[in-house]
Structures are given as C-alpha cells and as structure tokens.
PDB file of N, CA and C in Angstrom:
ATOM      1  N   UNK A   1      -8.254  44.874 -49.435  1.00  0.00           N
ATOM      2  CA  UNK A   1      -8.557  45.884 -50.451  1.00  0.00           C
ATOM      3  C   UNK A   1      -8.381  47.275 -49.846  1.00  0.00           C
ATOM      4  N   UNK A   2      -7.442  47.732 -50.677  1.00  0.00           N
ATOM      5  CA  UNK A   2      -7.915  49.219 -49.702  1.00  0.00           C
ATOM      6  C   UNK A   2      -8.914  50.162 -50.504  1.00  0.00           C
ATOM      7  N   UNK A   3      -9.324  51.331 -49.885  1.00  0.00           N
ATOM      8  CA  UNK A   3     -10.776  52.085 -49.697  1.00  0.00           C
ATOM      9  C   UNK A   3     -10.105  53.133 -50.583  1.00  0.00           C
ATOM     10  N   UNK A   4      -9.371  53.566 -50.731  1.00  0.00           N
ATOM     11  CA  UNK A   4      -8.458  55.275 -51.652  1.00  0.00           C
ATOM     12  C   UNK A   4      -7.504  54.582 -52.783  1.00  0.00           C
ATOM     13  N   UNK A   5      -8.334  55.457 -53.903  1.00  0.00           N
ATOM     14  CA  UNK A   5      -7.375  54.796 -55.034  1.00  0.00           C
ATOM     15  C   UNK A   5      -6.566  56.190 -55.252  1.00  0.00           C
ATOM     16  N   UNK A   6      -5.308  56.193 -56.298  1.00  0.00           N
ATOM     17  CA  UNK A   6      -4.636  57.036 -56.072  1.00  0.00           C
ATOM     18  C   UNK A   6      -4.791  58.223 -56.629  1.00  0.00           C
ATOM     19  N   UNK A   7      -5.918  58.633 -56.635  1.00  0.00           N
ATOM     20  CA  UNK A   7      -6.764  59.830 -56.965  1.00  0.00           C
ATOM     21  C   UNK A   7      -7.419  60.541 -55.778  1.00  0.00           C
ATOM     22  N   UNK A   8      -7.434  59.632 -54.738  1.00  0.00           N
ATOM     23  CA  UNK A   8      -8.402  60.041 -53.766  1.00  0.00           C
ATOM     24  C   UNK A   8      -9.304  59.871 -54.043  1.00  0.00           C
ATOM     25  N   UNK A   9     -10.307  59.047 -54.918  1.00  0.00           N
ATOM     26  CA  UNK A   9     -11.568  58.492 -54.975  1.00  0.00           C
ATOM     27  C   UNK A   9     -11.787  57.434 -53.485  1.00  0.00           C
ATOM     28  N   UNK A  10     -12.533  57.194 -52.950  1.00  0.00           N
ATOM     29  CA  UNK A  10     -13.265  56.438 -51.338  1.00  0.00           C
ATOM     30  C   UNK A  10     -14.118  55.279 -52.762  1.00  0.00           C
ATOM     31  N   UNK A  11     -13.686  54.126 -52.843  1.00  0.00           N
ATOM     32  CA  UNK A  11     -14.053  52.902 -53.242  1.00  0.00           C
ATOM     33  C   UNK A  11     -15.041  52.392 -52.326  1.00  0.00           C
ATOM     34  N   UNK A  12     -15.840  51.931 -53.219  1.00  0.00           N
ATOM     35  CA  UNK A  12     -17.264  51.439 -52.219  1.00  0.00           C
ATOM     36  C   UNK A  12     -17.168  49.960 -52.499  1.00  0.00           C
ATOM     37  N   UNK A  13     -17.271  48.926 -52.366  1.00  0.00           N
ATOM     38  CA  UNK A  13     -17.411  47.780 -52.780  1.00  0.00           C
ATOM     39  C   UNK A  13     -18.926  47.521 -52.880  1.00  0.00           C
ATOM     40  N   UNK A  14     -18.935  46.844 -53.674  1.00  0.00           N
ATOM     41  CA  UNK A  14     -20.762  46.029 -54.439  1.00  0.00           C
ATOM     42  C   UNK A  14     -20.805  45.669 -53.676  1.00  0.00           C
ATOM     43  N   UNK A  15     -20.201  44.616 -52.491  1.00  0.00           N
ATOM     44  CA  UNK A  15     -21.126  44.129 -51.704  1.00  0.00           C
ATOM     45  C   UNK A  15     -21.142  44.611 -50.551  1.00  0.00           C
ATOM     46  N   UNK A  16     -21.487  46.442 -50.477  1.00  0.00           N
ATOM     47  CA  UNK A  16     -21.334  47.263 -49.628  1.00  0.00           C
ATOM     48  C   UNK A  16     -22.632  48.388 -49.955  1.00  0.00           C
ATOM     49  N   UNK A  17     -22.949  48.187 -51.291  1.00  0.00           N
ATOM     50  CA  UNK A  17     -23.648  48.926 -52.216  1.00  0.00           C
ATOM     51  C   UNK A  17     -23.985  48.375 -53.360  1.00  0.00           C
ATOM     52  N   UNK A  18     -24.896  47.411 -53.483  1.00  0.00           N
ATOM     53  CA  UNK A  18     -25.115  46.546 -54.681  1.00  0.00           C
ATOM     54  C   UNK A  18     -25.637  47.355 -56.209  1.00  0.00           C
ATOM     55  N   UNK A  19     -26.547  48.182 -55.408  1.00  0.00           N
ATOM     56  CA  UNK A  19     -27.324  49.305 -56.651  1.00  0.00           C
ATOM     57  C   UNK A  19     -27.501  50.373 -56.134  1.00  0.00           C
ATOM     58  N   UNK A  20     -26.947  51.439 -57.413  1.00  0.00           N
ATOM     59  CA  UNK A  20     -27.327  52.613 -57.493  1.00  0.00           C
ATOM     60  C   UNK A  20     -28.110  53.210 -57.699  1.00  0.00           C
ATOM     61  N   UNK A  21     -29.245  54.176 -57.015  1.00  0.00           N
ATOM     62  CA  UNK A  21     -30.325  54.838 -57.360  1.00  0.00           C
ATOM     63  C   UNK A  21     -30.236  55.880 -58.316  1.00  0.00           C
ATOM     64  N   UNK A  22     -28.984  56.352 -58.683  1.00  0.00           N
ATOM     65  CA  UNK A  22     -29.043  57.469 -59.325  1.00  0.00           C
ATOM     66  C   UNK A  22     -28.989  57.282 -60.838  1.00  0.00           C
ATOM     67  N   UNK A  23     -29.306  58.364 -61.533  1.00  0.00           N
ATOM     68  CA  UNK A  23     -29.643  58.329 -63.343  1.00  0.00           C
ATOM     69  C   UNK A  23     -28.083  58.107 -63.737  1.00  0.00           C
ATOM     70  N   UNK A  24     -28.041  57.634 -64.574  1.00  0.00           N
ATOM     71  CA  UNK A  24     -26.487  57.455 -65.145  1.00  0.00           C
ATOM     72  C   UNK A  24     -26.424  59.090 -66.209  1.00  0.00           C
ATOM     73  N   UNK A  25     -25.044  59.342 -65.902  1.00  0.00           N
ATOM     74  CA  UNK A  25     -24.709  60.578 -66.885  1.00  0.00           C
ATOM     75  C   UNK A  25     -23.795  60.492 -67.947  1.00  0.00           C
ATOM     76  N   UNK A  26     -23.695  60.770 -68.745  1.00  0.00           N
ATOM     77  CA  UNK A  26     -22.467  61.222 -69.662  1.00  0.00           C
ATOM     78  C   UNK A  26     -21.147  61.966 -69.442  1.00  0.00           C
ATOM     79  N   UNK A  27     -21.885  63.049 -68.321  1.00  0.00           N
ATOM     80  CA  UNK A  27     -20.785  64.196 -67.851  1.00  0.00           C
ATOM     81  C   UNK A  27     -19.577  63.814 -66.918  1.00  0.00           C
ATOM     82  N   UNK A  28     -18.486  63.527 -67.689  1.00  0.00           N
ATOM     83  CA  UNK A  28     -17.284  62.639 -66.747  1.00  0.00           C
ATOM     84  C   UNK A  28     -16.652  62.014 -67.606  1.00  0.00           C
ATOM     85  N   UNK A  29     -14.840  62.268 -67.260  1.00  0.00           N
ATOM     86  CA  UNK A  29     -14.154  60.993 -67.388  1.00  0.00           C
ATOM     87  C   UNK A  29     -14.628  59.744 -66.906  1.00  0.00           C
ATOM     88  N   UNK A  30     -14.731  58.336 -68.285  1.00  0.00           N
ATOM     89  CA  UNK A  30     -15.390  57.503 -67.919  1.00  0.00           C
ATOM     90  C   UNK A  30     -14.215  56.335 -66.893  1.00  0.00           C
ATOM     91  N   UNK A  31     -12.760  56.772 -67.028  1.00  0.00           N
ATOM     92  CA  UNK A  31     -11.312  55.954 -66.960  1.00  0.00           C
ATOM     93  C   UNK A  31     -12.174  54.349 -66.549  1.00  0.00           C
ATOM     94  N   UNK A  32     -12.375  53.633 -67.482  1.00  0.00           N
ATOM     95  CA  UNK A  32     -12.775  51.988 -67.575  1.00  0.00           C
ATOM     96  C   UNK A  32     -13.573  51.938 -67.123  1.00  0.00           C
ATOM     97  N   UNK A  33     -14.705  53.347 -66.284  1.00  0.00           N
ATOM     98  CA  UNK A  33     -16.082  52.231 -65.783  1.00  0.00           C
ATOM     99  C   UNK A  33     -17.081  52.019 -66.659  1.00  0.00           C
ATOM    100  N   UNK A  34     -17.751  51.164 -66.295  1.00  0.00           N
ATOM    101  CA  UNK A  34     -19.111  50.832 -66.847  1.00  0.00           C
ATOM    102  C   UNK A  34     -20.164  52.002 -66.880  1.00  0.00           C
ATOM    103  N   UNK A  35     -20.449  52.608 -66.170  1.00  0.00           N
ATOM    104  CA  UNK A  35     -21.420  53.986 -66.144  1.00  0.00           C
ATOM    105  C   UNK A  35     -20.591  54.699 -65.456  1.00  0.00           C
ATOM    106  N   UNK A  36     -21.493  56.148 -65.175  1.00  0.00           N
ATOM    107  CA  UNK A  36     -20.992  57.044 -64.471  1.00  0.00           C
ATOM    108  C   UNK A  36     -22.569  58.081 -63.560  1.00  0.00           C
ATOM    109  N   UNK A  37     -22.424  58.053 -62.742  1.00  0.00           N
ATOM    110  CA  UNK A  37     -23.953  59.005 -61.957  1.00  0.00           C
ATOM    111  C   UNK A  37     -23.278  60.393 -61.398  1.00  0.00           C
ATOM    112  N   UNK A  38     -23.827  61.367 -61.407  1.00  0.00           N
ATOM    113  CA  UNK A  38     -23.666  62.445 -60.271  1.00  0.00           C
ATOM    114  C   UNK A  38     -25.274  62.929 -59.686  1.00  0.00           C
ATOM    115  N   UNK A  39     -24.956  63.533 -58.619  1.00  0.00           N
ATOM    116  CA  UNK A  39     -26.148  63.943 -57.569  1.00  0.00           C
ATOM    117  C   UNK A  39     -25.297  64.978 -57.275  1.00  0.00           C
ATOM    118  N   UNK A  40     -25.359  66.411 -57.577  1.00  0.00           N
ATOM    119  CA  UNK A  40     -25.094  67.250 -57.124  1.00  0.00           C
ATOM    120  C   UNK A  40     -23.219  67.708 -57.916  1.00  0.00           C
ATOM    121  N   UNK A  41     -22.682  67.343 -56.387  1.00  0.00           N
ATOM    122  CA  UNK A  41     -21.332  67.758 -56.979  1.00  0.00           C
ATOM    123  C   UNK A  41     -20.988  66.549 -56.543  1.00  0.00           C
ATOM    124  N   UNK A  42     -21.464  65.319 -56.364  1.00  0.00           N
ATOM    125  CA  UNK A  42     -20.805  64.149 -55.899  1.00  0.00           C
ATOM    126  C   UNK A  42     -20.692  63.037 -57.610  1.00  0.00           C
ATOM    127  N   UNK A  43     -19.693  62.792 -57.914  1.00  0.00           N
ATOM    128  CA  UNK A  43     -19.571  61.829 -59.031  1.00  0.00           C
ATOM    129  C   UNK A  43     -18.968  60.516 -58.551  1.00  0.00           C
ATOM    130  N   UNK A  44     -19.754  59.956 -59.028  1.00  0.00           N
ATOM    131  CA  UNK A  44     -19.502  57.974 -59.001  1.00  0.00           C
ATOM    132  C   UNK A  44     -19.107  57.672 -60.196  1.00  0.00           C
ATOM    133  N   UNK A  45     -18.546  56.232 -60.146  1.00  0.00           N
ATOM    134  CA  UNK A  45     -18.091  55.652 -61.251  1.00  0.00           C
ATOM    135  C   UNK A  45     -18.370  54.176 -61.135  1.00  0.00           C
ATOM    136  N   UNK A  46     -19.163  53.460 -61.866  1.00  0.00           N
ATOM    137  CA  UNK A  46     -19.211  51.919 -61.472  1.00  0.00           C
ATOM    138  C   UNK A  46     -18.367  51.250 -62.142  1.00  0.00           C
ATOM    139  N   UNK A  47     -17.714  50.774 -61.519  1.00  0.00           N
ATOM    140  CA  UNK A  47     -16.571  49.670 -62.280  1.00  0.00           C
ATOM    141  C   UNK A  47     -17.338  47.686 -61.758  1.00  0.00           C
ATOM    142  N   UNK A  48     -16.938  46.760 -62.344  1.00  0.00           N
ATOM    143  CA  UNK A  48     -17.262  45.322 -62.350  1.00  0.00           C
ATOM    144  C   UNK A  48     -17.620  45.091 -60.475  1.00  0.00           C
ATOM    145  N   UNK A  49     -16.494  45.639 -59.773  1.00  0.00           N
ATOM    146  CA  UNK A  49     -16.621  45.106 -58.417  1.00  0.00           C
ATOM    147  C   UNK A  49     -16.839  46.419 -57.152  1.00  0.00           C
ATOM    148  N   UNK A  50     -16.753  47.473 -57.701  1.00  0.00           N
ATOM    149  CA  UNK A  50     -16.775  48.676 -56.691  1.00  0.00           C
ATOM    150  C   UNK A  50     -17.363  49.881 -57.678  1.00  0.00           C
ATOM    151  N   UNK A  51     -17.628  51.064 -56.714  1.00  0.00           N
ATOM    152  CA  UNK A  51     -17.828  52.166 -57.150  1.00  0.00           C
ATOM    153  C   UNK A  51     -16.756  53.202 -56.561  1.00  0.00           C
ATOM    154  N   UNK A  52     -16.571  53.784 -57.737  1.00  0.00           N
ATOM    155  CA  UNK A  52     -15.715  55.041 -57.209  1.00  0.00           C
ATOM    156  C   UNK A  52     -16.260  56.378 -57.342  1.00  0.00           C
ATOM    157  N   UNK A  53     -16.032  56.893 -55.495  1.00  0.00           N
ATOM    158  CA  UNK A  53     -16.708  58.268 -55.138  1.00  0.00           C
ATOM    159  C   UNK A  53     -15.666  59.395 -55.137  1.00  0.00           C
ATOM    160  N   UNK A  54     -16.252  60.549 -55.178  1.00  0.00           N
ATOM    161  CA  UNK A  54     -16.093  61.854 -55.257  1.00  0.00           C
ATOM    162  C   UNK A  54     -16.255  63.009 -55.002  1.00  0.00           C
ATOM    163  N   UNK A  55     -16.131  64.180 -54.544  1.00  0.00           N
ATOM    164  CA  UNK A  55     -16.835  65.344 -54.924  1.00  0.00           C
ATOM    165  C   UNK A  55     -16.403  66.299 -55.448  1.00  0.00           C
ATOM    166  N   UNK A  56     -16.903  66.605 -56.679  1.00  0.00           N
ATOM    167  CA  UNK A  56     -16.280  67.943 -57.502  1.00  0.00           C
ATOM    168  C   UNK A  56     -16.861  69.282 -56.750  1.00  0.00           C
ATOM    169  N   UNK A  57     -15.892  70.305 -57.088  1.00  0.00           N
ATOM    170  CA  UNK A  57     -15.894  71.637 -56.175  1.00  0.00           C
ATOM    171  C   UNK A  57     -17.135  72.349 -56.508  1.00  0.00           C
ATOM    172  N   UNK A  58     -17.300  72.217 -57.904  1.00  0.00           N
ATOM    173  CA  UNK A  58     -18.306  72.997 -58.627  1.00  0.00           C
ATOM    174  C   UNK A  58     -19.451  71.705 -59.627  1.00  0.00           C
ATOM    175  N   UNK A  59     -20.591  71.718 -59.206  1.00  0.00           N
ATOM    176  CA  UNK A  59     -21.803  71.225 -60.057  1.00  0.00           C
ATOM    177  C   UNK A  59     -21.707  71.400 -61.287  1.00  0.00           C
ATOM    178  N   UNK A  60     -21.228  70.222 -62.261  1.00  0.00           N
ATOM    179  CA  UNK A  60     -21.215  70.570 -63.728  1.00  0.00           C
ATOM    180  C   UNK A  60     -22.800  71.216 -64.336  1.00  0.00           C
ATOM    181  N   UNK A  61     -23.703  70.402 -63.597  1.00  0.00           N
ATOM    182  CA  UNK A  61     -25.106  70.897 -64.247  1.00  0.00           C
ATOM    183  C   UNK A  61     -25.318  72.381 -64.270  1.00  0.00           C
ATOM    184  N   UNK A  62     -25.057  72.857 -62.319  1.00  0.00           N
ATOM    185  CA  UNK A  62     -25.333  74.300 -62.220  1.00  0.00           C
ATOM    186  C   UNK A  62     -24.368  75.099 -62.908  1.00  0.00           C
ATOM    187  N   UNK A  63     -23.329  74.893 -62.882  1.00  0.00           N
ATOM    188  CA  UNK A  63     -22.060  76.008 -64.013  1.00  0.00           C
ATOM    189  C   UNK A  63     -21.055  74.651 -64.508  1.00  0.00           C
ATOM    190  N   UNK A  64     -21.286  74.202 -65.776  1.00  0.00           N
ATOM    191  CA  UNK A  64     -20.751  74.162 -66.579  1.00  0.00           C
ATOM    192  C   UNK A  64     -18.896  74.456 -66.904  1.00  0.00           C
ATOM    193  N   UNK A  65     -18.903  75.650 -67.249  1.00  0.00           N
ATOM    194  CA  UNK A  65     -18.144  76.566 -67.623  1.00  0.00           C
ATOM    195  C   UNK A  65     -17.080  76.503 -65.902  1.00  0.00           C
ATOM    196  N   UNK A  66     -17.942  76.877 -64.805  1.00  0.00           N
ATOM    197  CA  UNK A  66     -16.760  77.202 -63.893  1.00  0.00           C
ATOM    198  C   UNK A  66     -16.271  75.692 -63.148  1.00  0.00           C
ATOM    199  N   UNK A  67     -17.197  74.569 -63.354  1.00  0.00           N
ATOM    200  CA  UNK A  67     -16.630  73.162 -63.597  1.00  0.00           C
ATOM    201  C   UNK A  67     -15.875  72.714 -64.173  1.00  0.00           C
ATOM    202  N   UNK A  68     -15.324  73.305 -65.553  1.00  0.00           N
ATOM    203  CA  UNK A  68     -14.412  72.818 -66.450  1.00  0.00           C
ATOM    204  C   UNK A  68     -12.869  74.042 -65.761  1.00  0.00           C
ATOM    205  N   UNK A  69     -13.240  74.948 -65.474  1.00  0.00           N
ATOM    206  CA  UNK A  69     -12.457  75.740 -64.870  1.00  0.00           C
ATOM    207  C   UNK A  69     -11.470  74.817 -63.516  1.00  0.00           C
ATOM    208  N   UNK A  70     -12.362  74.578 -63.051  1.00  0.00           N
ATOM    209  CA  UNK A  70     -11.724  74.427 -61.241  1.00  0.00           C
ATOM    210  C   UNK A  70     -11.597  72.737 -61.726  1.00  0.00           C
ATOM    211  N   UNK A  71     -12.469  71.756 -61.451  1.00  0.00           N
ATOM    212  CA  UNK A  71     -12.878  70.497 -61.357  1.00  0.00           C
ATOM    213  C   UNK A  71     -12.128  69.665 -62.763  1.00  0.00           C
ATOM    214  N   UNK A  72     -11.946  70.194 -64.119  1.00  0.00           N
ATOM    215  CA  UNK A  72     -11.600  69.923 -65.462  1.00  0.00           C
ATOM    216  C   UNK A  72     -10.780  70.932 -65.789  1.00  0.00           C
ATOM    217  N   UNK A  73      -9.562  71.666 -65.560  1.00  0.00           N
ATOM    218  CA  UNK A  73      -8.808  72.095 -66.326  1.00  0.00           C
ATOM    219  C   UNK A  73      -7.766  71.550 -66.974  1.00  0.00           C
ATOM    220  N   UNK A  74      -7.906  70.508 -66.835  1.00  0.00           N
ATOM    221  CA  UNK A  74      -7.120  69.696 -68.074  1.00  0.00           C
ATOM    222  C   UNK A  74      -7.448  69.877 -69.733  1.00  0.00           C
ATOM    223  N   UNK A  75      -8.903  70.299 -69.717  1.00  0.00           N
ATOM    224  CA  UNK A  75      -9.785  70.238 -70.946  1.00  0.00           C
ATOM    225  C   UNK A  75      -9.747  71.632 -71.326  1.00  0.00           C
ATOM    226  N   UNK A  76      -8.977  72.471 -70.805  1.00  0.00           N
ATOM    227  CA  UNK A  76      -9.278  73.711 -71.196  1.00  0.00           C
ATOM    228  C   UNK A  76      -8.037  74.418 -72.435  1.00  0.00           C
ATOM    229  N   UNK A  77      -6.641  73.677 -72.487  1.00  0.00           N
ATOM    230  CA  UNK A  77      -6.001  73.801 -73.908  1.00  0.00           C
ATOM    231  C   UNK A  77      -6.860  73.051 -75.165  1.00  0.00           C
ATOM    232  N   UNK A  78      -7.418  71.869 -74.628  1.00  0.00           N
ATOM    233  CA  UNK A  78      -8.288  71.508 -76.127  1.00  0.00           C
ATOM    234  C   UNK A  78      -9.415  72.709 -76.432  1.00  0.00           C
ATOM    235  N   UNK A  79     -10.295  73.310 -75.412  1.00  0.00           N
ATOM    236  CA  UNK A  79     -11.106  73.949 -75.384  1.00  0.00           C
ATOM    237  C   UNK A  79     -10.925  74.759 -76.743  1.00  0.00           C
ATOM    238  N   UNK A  80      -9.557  75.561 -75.817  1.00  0.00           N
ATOM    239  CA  UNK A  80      -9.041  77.269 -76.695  1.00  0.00           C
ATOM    240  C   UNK A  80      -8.627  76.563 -77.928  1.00  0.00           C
ATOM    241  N   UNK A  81      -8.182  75.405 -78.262  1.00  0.00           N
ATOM    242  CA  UNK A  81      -7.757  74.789 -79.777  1.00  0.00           C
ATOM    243  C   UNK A  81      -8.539  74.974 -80.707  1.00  0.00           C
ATOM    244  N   UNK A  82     -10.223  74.161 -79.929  1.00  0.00           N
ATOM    245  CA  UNK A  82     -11.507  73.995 -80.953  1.00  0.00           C
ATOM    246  C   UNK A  82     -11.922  75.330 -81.146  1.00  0.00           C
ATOM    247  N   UNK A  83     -11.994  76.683 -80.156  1.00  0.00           N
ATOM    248  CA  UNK A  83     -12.361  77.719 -80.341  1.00  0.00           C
ATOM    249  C   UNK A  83     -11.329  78.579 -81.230  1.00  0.00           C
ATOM    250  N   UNK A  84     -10.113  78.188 -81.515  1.00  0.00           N
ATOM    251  CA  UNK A  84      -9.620  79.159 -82.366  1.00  0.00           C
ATOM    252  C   UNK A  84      -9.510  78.586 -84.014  1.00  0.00           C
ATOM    253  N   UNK A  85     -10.050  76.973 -84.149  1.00  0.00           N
ATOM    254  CA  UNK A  85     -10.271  76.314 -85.341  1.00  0.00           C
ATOM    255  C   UNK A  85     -11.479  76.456 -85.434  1.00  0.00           C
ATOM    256  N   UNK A  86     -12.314  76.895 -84.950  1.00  0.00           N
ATOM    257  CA  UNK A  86     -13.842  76.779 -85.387  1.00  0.00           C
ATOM    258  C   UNK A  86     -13.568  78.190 -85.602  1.00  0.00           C
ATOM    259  N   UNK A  87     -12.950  79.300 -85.353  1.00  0.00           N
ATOM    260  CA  UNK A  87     -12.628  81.001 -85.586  1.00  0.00           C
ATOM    261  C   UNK A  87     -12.672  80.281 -86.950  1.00  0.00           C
ATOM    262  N   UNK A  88     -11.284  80.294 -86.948  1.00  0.00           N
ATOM    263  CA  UNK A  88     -10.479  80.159 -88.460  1.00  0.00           C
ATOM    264  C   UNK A  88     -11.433  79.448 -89.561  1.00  0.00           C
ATOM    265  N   UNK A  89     -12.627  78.363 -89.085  1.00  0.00           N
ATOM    266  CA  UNK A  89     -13.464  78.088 -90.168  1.00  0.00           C
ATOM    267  C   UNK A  89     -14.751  78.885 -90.426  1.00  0.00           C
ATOM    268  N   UNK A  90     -15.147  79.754 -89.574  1.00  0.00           N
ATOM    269  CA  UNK A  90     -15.805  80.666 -90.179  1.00  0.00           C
ATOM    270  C   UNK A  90     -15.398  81.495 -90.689  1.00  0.00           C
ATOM    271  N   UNK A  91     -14.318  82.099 -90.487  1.00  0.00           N
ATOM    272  CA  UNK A  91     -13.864  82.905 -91.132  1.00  0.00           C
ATOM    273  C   UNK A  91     -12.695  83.144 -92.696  1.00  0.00           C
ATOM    274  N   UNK A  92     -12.272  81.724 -92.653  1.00  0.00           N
ATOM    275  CA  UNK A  92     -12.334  81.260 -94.236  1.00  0.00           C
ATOM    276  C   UNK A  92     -13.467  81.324 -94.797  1.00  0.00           C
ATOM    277  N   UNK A  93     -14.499  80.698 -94.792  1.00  0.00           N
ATOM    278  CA  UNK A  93     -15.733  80.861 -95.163  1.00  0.00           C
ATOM    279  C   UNK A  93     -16.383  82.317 -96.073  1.00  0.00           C
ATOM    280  N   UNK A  94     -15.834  82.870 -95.459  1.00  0.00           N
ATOM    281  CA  UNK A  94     -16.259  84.338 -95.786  1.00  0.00           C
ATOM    282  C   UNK A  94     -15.366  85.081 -97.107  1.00  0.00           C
TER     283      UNK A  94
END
C-alpha cells in the first residue's frame, strides 16, 4: 500500500489508527469518505480502510474567508456567481 495519495494526503491505515478522537465536521470536501474531522488546520478524512491526512494553510474555523482564499479557491467563481444572483434578486425585488 503506499502512504501518499495523489494529492499528497499521508494515508493512515485503521489498523494503524483504529479511532478517531476528534468531533466530525461538515467543513470539507467529503471526495467518498465516510466523515470528515479537523483540529486546527489539520483535516482528516475517514474512508472504509484508512484515513486521509492533511494540513490546510489557513484554519477554516479561525478565518473562514482567507481559507476559502488560499486552501479553497476553487470555490471562489461559484462564490462571485451566488453573490452577483443573490444582487440581481434583491434588486428585482425592488
């Protein structure tokens, strides 16, 4: 098995790490796992037989905003989409 998937995630195997102590989050691409945890700027992913590790540059909890910047800019053309259709529906409105 190797340890680096082609993301550069460090694969842990379950029977290396059976359970996770940490709260499961929402905040994350889930790509097929079963949950997802962060502690800080470190994000996991549990999949059936391993976990996949991480560390994002920036703490989604502590900034948000400069997380989606650096760590998520993939999400940032949908961003400006919803912000210039949610414009345009208030301002029909009127």
């Amino acid at each position: 098995m190797c340890f680096v998937d082609n993301e550069g995630n460090i694969l842990v195997p379950k029977t290396v790490r059976p359970l996770m102590e940490y709260k499961p989050t929402m905040l994350g691409e889930k790509k097929g796992s079963k949950k997802q945890y962060r502690h800080g700027k470190l994000h996991i992913r549990e999949y059936d037989d391993c976990y996949s590790v991480h560390y994002d540059k920036i703490d989604p909890h502590k900034d948000p905003f400069g997380h989606i910047l650096v760590d998520a800019s993939k999400y940032i053309p949908g961003i400006m989409m919803l912000s210039v259709l949610s414009d345009y529906l208030i301002n029909s409105e009127k």
